[in-house]
Protein backbone atom coordinates (compact mmCIF):
# COMPACT_ATOMS: atom_id res chain seq x y z
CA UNK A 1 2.43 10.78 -23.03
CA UNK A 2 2.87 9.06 -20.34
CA UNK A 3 0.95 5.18 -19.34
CA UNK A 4 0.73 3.70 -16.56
CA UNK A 5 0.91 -0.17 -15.14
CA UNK A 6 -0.43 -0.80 -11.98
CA UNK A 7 -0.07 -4.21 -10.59
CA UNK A 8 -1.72 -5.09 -7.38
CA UNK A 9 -4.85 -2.12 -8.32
CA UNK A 10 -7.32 -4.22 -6.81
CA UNK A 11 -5.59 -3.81 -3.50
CA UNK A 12 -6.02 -1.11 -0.91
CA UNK A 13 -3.19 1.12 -2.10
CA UNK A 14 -4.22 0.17 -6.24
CA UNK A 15 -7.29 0.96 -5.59
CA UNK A 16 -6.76 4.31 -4.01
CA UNK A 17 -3.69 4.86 -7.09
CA UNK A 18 -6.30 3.96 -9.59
CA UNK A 19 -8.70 6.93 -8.05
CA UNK A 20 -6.00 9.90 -8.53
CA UNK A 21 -4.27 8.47 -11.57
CA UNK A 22 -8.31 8.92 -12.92
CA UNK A 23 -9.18 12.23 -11.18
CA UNK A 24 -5.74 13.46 -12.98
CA UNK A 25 -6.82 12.05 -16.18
CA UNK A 26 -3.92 9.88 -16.62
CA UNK A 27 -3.97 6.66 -18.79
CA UNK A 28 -3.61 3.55 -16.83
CA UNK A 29 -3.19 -0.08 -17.38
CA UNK A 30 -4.30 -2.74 -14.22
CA UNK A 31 -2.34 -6.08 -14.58
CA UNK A 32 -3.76 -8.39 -12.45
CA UNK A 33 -4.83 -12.35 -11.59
CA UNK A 34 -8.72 -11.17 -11.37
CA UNK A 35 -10.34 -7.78 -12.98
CA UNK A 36 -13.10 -7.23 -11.04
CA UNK A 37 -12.88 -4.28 -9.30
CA UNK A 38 -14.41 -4.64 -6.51
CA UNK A 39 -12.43 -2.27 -4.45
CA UNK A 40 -11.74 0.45 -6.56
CA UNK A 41 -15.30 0.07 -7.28
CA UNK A 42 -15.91 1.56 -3.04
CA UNK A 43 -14.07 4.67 -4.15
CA UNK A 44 -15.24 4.66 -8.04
CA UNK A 45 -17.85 4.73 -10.48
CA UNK A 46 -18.64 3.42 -13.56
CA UNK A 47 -17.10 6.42 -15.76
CA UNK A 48 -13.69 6.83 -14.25
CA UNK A 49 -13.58 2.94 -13.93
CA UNK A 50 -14.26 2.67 -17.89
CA UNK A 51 -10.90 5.02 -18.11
CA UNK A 52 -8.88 2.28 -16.92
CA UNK A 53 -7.88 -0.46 -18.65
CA UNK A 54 -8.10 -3.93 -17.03
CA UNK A 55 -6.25 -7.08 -18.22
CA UNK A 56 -5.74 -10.16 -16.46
CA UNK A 57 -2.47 -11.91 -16.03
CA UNK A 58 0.33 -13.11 -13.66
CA UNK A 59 3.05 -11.01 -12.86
CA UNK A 60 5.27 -14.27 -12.15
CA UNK A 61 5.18 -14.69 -15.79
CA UNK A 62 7.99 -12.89 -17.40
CA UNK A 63 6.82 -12.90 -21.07
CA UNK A 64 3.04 -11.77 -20.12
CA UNK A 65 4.49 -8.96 -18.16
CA UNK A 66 6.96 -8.22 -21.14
CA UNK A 67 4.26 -8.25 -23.65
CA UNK A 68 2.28 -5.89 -21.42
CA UNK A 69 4.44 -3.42 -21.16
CA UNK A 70 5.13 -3.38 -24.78
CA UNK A 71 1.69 -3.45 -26.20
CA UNK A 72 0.51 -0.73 -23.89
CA UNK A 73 3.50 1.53 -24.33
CA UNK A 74 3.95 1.56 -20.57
CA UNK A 75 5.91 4.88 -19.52
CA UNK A 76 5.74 4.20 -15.71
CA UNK A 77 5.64 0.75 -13.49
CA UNK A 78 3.73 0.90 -9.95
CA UNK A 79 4.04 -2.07 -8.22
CA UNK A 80 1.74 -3.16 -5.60
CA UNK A 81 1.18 -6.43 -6.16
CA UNK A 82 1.80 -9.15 -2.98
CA UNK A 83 0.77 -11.21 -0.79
CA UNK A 84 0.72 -10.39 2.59
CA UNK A 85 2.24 -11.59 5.88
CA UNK A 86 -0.85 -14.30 6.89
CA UNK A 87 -0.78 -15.48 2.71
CA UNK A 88 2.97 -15.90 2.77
CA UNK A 89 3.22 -17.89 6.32
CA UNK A 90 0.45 -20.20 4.65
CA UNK A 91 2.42 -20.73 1.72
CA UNK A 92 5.78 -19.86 1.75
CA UNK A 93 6.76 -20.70 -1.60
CA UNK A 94 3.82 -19.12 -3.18
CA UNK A 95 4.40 -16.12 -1.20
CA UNK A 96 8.38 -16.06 -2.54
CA UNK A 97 6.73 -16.55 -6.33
CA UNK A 98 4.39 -13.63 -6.02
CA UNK A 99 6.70 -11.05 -3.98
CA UNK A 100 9.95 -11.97 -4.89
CA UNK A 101 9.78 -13.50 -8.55
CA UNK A 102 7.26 -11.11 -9.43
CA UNK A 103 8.88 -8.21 -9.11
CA UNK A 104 12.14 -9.42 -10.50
CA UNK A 105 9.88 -9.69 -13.74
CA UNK A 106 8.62 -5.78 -13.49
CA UNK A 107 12.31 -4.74 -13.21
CA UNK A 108 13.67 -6.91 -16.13
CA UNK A 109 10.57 -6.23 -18.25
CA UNK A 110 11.98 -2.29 -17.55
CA UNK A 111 15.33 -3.60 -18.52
CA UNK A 112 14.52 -5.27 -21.61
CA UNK A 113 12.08 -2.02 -22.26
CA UNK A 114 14.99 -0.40 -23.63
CA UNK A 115 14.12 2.90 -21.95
CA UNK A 116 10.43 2.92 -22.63
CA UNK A 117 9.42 2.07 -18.76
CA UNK A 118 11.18 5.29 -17.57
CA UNK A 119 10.47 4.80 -14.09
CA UNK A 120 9.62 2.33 -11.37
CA UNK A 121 7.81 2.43 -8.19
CA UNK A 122 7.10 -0.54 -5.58
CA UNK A 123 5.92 -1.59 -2.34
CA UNK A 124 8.40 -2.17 0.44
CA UNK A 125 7.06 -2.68 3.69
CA UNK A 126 8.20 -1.35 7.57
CA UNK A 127 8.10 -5.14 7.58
CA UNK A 128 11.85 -4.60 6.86
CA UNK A 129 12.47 -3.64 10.10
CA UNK A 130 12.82 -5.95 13.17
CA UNK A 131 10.93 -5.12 16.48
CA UNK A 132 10.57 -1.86 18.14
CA UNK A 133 13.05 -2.49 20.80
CA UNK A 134 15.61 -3.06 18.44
CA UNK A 135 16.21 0.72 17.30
CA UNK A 136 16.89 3.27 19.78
CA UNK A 137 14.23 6.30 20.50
CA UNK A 138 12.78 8.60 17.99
CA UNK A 139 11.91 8.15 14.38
CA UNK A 140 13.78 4.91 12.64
CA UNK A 141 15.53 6.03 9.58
CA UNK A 142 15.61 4.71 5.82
CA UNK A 143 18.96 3.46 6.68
CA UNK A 144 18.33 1.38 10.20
CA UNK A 145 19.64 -1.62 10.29
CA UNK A 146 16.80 -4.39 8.49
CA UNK A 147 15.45 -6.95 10.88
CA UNK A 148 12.30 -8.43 9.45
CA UNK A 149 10.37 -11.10 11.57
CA UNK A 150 8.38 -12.61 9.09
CA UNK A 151 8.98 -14.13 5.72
CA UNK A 152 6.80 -11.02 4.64
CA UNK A 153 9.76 -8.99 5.51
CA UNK A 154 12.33 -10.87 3.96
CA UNK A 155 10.89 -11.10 0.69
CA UNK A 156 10.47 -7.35 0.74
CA UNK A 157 13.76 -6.66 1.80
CA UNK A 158 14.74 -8.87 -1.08
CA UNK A 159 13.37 -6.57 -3.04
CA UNK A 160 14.90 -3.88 -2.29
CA UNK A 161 18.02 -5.93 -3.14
CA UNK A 162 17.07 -6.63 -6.20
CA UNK A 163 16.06 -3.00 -6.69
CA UNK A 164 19.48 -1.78 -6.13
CA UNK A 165 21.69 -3.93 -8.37
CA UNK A 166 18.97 -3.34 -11.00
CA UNK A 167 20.28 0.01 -11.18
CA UNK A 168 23.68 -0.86 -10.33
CA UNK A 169 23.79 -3.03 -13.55
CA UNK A 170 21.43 -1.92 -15.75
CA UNK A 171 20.28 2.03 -14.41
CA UNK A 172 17.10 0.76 -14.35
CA UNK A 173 15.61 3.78 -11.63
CA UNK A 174 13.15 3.01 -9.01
CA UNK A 175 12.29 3.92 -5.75
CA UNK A 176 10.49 1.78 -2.88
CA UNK A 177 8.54 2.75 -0.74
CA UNK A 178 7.76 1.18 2.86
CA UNK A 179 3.92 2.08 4.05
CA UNK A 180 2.99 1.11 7.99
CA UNK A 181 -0.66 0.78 8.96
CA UNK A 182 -2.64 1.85 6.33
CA UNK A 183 -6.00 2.62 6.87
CA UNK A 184 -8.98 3.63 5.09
CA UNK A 185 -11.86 2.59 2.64
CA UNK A 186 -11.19 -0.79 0.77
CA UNK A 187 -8.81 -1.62 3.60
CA UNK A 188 -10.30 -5.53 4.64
CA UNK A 189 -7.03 -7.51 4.38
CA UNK A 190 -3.61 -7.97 6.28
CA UNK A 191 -1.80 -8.05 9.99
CA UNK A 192 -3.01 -4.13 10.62
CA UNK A 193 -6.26 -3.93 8.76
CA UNK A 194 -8.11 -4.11 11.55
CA UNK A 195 -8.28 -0.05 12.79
CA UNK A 196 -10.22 0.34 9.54
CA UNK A 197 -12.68 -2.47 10.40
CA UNK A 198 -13.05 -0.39 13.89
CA UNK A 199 -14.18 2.48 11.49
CA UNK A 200 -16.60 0.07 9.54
CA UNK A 201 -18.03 -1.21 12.32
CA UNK A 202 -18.69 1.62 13.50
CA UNK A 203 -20.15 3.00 10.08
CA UNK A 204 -22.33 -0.04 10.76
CA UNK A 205 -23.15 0.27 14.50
CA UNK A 206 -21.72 -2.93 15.50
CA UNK A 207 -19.33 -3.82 17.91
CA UNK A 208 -15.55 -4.83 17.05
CA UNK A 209 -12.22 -6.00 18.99
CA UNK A 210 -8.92 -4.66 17.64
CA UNK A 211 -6.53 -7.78 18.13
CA UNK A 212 -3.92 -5.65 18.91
CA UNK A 213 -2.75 -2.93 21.52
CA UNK A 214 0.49 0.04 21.73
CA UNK A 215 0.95 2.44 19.16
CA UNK A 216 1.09 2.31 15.23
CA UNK A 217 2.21 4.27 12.30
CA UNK A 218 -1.05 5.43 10.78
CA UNK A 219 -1.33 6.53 7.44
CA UNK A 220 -4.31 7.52 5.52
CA UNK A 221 -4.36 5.49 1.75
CA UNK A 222 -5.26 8.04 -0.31
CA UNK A 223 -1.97 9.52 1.00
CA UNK A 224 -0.33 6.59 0.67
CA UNK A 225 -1.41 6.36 -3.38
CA UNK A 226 -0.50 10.05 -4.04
CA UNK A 227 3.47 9.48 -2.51
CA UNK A 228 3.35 6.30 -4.80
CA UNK A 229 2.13 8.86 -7.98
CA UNK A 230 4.32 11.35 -7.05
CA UNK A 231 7.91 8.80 -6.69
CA UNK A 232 7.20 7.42 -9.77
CA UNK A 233 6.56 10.59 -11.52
CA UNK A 234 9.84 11.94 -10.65
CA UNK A 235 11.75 9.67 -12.19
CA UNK A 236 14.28 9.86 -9.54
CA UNK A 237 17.68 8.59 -11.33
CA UNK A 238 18.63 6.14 -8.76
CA UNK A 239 17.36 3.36 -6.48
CA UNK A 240 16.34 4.78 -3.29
CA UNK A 241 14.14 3.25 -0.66
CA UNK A 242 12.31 5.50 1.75
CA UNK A 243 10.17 4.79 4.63
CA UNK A 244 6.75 7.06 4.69
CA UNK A 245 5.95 9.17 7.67
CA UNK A 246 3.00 9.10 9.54
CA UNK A 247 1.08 9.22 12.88
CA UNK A 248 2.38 7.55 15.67
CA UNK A 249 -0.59 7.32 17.80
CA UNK A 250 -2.09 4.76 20.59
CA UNK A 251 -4.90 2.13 19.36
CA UNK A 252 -7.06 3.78 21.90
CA UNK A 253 -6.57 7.25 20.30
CA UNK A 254 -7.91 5.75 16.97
CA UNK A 255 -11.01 4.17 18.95
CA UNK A 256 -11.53 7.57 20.62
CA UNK A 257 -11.37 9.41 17.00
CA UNK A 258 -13.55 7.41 15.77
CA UNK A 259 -16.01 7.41 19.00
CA UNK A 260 -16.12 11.06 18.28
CA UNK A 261 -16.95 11.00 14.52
CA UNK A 262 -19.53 7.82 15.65
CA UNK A 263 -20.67 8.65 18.96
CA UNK A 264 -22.86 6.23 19.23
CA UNK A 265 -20.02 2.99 18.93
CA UNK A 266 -18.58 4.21 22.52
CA UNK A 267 -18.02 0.88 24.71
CA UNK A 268 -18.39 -0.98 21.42
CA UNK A 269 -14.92 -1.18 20.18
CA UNK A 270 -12.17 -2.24 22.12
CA UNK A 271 -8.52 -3.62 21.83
CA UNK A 272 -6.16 -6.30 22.97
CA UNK A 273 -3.05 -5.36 24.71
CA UNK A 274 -0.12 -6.90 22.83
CA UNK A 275 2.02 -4.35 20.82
CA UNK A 276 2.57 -5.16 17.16
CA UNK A 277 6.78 -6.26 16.54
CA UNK A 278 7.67 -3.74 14.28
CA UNK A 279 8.09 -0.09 14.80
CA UNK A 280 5.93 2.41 14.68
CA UNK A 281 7.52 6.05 13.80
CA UNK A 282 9.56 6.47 11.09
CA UNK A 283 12.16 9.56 9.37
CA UNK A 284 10.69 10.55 6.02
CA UNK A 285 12.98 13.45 4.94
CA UNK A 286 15.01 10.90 2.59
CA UNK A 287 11.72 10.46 0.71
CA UNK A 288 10.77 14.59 0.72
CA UNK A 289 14.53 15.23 -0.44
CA UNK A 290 14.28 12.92 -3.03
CA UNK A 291 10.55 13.70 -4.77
CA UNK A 292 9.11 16.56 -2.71
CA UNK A 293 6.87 17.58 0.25
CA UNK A 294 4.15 14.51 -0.17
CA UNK A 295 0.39 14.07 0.97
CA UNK A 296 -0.18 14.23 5.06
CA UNK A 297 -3.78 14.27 6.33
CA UNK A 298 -4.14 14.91 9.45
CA UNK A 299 -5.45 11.47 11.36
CA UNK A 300 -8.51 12.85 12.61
CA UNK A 301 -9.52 14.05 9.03
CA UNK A 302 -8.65 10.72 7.53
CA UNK A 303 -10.71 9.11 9.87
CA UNK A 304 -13.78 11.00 9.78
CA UNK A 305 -13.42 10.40 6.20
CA UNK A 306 -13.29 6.88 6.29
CA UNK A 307 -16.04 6.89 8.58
CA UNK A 308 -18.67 8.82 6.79
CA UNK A 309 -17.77 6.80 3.28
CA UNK A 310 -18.76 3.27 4.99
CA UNK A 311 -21.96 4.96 5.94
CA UNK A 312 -22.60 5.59 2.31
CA UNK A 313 -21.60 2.72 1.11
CA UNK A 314 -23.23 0.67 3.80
CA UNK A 315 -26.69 2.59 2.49
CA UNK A 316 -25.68 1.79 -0.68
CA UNK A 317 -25.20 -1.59 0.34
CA UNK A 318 -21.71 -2.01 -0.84
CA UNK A 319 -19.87 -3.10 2.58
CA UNK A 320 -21.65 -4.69 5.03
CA UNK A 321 -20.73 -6.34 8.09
CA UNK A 322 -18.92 -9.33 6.35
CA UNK A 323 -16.17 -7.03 5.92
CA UNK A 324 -15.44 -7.06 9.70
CA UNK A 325 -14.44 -11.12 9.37
């Protein structure tokens, strides 16, 4: 059988993995600082929640992680767990602890598994990649040249170091994956969070100013979660790193979708100018070569998804307009 460890499940992308590892009726294991589930709680309930096991540690602590993965006969590693680009300029050296150290630990607890962790999945980040006028026209690939702007970046793009010469040295497969903007439900936190607080507020009938402008990469999370499933499931013998495709699409056209699927929010959401330094369409072929045709909603689905889910939370009064802070 196979058993899953999830770090980072009370995230946006953990959360949404946490959902389809429990629709599929998989057995999965949440390693994390806190276990309340608040988020996966937006897109759960109390019966598939009670199929995961929660346990609370600190993934920059080797022997917790070790003991983990050997007490729970862990099969398969997904690794979400970071801090993001605001969390790591704040404190750099925390930030390097949590994404850098920390998943150092997940790929020598694999190691030192002795082939029991037969697979490993984990969060890159287009925050790799320097700004958009540094790659020529069209889609960058998996194999563009890594520019990252932020210490964000560089600690992923450590990663992906470390990655590599873990299978180099040790065969010790993985594959990383690098989202862009991810949107949807339980989506409150990061640089390009805030399209999904346009489709809360507007769930909520209140006005809201996206602090950006240009075009983004937009990708729905419950995508997202399935092309993180699916990598690690294939136990791909190697160490790739693949970006994951998306839509390229103005911030306006996201404010129009979701003026159509909320009519009533038109002239309350609006955007800045300023376009975000990091690219925004990216080659995914590498990733559908290596594991398969993955998940690809169509933006205007995803949206009107996300939409009509904040309206029943909001009646249910789990989101509320805190979440547009």
């Amino acid at each position: 059988m196979s058993r899953f460890l999830v770090t980072g499940a009370l995230g946006c992308i953990g959360a949404w993995t946490l959902y389809h590892l429990a629709q599929a009726g998989q057995s999965a294991v949440v390693l994390d600082v806190s276990i309340t589930p608040t988020r996966p709680r937006l897109l759960m309930d109390d019966e598939q929640l009670a199929q995961i096991q929660f346990i609370q540690g600190d993934i920059t602590d080797l022997g917790q992680v070790e003991r983990v993965v050997a007490d729970q006969g862990i099969t398969h590693m997904i690794h979400l767990a970071a801090l993001q680009v605001p969390f790591c300029r704040a404190d750099p050296p925390l930030g390097a602890r949590v994404n850098v150290v920390g998943t150092v630990n997940m790929f020598e607890a694999a190691r030192r598994s002795q082939g029991q962790v037969r697979s490993v999945v984990y969060a890159s980040s287009v925050a790799v990649f320097g700004a958009p006028d540094d790659y020529p026209e069209g889609p960058v690939a998996d194999n563009a040249t890594l520019l990252p702007t932020t210490l964000y970046g560089v600690y992923k793009q450590a990663n992906e170091g470390t990655a590599r010469i873990y299978w180099q040295d040790w065969q010790v497969p993985s594959i990383g994956l690098r989202p862009a903007t991810v949107y949807g439900v339980a989506r409150d936190q990061g640089m390009t969070s805030s399209p999904t607080k346009a489709m809360l507020a507007a769930a909520l009938g209140k006005p809201y100013r996206v602090p950006f402008g240009g075009y983004v990469g937009m990708q729905w999370a419950s995508d997202v979660a399935q092309a993180f499933i699916q990598s690690v499931e294939a136990e791909w013998p190697n160490a790739g790193v693949f970006n994951l495709g998306g839509a390229p699409v103005s911030v306006a056209e996201i404010l129009r979708l979701i003026e159509t699927v909320a009519p009533d929010s038109a002239g309350q959401l609006t955007a800045a100018d300023n376009q975000l330094p990091f690219p925004y369409d990216f080659e995914d072929a590498g990733l559908q070569a290596a594991i398969g045709p993955v998940p690809r909603t169509p933006l205007a689905e995803g949206v009107a998804a996300t939409v009509t889910r904040f309206r029943e939370l909001a009646q249910a009064g789990l989101v509320d307009e805190r979440g547009l802070n």
